[in-house]
Protein backbone atom coordinates (compact mmCIF):
# COMPACT_ATOMS: atom_id res chain seq x y z
CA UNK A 1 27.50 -26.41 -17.04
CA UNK A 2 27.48 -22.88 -15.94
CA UNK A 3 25.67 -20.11 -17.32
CA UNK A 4 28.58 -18.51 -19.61
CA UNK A 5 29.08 -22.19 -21.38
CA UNK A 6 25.78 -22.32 -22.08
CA UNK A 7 25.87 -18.52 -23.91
CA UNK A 8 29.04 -19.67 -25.79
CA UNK A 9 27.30 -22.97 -27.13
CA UNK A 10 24.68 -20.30 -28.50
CA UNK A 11 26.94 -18.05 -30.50
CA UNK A 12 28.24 -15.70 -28.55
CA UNK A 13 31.90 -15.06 -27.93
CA UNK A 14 33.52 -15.08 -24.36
CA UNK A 15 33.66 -11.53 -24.07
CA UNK A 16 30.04 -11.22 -25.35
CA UNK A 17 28.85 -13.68 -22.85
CA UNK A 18 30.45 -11.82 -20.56
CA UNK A 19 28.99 -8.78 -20.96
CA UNK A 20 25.39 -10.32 -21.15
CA UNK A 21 25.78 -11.66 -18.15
CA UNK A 22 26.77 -8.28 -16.54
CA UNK A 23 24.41 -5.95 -17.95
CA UNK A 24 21.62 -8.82 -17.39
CA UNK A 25 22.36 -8.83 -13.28
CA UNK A 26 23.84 -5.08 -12.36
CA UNK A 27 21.42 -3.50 -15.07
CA UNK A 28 22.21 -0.32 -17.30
CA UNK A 29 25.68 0.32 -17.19
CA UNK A 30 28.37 2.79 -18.94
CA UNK A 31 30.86 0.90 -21.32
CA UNK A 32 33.56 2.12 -18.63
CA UNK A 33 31.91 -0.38 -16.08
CA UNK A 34 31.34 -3.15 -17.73
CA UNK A 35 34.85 -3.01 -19.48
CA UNK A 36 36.11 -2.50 -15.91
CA UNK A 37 34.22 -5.29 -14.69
CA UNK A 38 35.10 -8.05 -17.69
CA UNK A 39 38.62 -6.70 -17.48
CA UNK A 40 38.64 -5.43 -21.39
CA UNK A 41 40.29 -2.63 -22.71
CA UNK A 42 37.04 0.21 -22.98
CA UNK A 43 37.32 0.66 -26.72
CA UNK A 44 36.92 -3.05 -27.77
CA UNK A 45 34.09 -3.57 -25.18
CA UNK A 46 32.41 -0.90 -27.14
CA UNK A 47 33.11 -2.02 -30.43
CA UNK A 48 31.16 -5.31 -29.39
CA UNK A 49 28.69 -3.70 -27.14
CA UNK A 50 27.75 -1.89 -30.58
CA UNK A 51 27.66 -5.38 -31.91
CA UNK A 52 25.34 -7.63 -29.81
CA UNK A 53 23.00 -4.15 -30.23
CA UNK A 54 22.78 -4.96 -33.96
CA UNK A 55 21.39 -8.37 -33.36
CA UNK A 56 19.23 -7.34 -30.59
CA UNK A 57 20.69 -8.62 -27.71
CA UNK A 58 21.79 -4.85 -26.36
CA UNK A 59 19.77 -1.70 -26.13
CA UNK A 60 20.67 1.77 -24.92
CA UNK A 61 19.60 4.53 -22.91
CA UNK A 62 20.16 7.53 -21.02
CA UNK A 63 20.79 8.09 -17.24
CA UNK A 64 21.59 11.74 -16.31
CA UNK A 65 22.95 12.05 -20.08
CA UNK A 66 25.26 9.20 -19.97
CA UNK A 67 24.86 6.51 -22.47
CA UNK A 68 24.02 3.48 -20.90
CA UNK A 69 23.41 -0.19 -21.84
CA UNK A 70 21.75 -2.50 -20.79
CA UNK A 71 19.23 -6.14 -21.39
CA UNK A 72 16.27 -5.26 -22.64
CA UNK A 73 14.58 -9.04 -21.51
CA UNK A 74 15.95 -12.62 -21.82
CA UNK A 75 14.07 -13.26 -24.03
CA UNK A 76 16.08 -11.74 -26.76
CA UNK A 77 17.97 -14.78 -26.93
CA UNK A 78 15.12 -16.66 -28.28
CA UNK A 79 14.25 -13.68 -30.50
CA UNK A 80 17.73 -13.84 -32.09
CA UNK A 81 17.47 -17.80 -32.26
CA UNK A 82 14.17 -17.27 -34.24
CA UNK A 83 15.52 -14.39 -36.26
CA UNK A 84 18.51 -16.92 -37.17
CA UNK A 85 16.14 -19.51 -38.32
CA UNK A 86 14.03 -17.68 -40.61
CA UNK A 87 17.40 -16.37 -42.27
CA UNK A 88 18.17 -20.16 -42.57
CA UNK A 89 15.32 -21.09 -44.20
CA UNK A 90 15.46 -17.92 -46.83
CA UNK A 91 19.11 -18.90 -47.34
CA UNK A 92 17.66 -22.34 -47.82
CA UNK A 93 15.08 -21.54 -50.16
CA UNK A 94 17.96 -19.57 -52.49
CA UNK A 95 20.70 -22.01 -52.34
CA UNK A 96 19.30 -24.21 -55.35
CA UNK A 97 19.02 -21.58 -57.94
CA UNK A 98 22.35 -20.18 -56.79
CA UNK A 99 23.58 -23.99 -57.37
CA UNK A 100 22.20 -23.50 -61.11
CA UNK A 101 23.68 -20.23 -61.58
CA UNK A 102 26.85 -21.22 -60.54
CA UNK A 103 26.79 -24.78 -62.71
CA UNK A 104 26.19 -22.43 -65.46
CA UNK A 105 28.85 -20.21 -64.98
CA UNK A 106 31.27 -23.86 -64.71
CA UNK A 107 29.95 -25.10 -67.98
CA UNK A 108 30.80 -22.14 -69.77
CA UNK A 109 34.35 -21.81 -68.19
CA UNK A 110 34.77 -25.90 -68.69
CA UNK A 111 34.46 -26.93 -72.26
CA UNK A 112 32.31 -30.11 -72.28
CA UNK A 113 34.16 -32.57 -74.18
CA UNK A 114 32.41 -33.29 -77.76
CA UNK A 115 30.02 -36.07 -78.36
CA UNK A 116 31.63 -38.62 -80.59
CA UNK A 117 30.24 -41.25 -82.15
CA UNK A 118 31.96 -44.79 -84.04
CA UNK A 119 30.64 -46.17 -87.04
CA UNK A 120 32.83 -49.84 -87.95
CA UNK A 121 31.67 -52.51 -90.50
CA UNK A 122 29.88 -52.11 -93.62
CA UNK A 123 26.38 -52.24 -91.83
CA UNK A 124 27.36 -49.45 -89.67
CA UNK A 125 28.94 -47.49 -91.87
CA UNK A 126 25.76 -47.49 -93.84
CA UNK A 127 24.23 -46.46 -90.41
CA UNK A 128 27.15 -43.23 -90.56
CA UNK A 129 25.43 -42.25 -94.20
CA UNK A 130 22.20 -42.16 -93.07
CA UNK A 131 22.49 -40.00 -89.92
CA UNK A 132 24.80 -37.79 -92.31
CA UNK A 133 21.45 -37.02 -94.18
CA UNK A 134 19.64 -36.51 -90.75
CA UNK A 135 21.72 -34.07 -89.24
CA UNK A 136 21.68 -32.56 -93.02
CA UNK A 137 17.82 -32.36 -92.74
CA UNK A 138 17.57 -30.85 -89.06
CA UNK A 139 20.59 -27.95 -89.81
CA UNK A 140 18.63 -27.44 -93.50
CA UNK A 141 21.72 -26.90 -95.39
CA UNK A 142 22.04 -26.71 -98.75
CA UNK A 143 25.94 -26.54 -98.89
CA UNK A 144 28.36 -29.18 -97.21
CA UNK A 145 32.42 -29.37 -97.48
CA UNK A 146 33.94 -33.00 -97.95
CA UNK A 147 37.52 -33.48 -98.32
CA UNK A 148 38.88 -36.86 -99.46
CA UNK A 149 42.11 -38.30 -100.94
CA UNK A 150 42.71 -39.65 -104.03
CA UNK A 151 45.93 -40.93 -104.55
CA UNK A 152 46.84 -43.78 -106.90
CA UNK A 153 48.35 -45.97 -103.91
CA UNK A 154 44.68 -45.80 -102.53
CA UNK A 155 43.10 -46.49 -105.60
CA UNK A 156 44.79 -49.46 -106.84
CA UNK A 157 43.11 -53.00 -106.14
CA UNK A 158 40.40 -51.32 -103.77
CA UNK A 159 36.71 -50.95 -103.63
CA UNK A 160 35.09 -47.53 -104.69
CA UNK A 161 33.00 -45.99 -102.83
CA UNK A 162 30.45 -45.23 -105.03
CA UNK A 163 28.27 -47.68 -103.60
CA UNK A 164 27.99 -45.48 -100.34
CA UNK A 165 27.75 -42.55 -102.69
CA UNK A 166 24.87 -43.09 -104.60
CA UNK A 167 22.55 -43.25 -101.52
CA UNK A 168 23.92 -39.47 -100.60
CA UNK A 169 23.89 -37.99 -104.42
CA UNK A 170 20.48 -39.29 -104.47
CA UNK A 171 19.38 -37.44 -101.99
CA UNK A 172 21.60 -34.44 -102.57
CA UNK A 173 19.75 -34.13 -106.11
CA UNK A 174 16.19 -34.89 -104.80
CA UNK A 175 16.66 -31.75 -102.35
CA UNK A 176 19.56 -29.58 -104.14
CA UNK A 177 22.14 -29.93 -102.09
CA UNK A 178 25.77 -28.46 -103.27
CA UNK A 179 28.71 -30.47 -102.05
CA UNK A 180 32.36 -28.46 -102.17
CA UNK A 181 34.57 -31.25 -102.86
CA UNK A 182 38.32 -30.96 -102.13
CA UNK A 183 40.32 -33.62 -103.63
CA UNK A 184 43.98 -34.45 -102.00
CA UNK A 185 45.63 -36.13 -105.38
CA UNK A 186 49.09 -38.22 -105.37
CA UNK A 187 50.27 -40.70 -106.62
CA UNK A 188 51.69 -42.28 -103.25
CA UNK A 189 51.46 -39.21 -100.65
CA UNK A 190 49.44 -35.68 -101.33
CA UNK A 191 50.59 -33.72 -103.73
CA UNK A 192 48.08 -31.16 -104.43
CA UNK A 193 44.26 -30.34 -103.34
CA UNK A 194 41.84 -29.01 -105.94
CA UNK A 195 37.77 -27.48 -104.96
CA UNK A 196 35.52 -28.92 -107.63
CA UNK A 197 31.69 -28.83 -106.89
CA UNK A 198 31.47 -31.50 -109.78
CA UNK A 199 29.42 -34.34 -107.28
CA UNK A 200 29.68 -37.00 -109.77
CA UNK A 201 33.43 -37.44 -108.64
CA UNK A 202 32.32 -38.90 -105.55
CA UNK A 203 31.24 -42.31 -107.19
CA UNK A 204 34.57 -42.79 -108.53
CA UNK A 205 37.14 -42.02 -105.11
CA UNK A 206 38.67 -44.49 -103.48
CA UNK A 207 37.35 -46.69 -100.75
CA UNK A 208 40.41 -49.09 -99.13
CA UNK A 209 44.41 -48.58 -98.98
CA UNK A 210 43.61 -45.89 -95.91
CA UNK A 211 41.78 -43.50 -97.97
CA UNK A 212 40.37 -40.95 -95.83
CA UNK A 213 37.28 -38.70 -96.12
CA UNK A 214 36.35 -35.73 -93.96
CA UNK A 215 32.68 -34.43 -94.53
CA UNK A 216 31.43 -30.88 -92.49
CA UNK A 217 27.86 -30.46 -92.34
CA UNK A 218 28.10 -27.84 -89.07
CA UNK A 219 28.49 -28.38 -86.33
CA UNK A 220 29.26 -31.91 -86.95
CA UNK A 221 32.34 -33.69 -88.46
CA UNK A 222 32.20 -36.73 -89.88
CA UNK A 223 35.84 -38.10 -90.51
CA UNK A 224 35.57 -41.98 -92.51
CA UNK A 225 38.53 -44.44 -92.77
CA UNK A 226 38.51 -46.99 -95.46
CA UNK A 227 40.57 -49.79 -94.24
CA UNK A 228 39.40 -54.04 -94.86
CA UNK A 229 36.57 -52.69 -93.02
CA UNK A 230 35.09 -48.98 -93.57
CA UNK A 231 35.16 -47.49 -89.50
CA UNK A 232 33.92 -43.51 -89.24
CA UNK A 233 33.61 -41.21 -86.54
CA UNK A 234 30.82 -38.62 -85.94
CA UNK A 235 32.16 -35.82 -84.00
CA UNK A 236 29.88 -33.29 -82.93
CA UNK A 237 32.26 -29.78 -82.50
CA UNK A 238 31.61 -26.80 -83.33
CA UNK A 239 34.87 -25.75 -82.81
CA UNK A 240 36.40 -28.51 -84.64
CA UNK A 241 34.13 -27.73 -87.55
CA UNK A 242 35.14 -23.94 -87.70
CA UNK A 243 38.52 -24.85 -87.69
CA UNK A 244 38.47 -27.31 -90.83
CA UNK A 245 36.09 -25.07 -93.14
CA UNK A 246 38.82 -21.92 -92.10
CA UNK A 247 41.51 -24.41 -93.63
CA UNK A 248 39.79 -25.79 -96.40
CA UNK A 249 38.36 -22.18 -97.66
CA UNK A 250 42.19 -21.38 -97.83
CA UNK A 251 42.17 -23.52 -100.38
């Protein structure tokens, strides 16, 4: 392997090499000779003569007041291998924390998907009540929204769910807790909703037919299905819960 290969498996270019090797045997030389003797056009030999003297492989000087260039020692090619190195390692050091910055930036451009949660079965829907007061307790709120329905279809032959309700009210009167209750009443489908903050309604709604109740307690959601078996989701949104309060204070 000759001499220019080995320059080019360095980093420099063919016409760099070239010129290293020139101004390394002949000495300090005008650009006109060296882009004479690499056969390149004089301007672009400058332009990278002006190049390979920003990394330190070039310097000039003067000769009867003509700019001359020339190698200073070959041992700028370990200097510039060392020089590369160190920038390595700084670039090295940085790259991490840039990594962070940058995850950041994707987290708040991607919206993380919310964290949901299923409740199904009495057991675990008792489970759903309970972390309803939790979340209650670490927020410290002292007003919650709960929609439900309350149609007649719903009602008929089905279990109320005042049995779930008396653990809440119990706890919403031991630490004054308002609840804004919208009711969705029909006789088979929704007719109308009415806002009552009257909390004694909740022992008497329905719980069976596919009577649905949506309680906000921000940021969290908790939407509860009453079926053969009660089954509730915990949805954890705040976006979700903005946009149900908006609708419901329309009301």
């Amino acid at each position: 392997m000759n001499t220019q290969s080995l320059l080019s498996q360095l980093w420099l270019t063919s016409t760099q090499s070239d010129i290293f090797l020139y101004l390394y045997q002949f000495g300090p030389k005008p650009a006109s000779s060296v882009a004479k003797h690499i056969h390149v056009e004089r301007t672009n030999t400058y332009k990278t003569i002006e190049t390979m003297m920003r990394h330190g492989l070039v310097a000039e000087t003067f000769v009867w007041g003509t700019k001359q260039f020339y190698i200073p020692d070959k041992s700028v090619l370990r200097h510039q291998i060392e020089h590369q190195q160190q920038t390595l390692q700084a670039k090295a050091q940085i790259l991490p924390q840039l990594e962070q910055e940058l995850a950041k930036i994707e987290s708040d451009r991607i919206s993380p998907l919310p964290a949901m949660r299923f409740f199904q079965g009495k057991e675990e829907f008792w489970q759903l009540v309970d972390d309803m007061i939790t979340i209650i307790q670490r927020y410290d709120y002292k007003l919650i929204r709960c929609f439900a329905t309350n149609t007649l279809e719903s009602q008929t032959g089905s279990q109320l769910f005042g049995s779930y309700a008396h653990h809440l009210l119990e706890y919403f009167e031991t630490h004054q807790i308002w609840i804004e209750l919208y009711l969705g009443n029909g006789i088979l489908l929704l007719e109308q909703m009415i806002k009552t903050y009257d909390k004694s309604l909740l022992y008497d709604l329905p719980a069976g037919q596919n009577s649905l109740m949506i309680t906000i307690i921000w940021p969290v959601v908790y939407i509860m299905l009453f079926k053969q078996q009660p089954a509730g989701i915990k949805i954890e949104s705040q976006e979700l819960s903005d946009v149900i309060n908006f609708l419901l204070k329309q009301v």
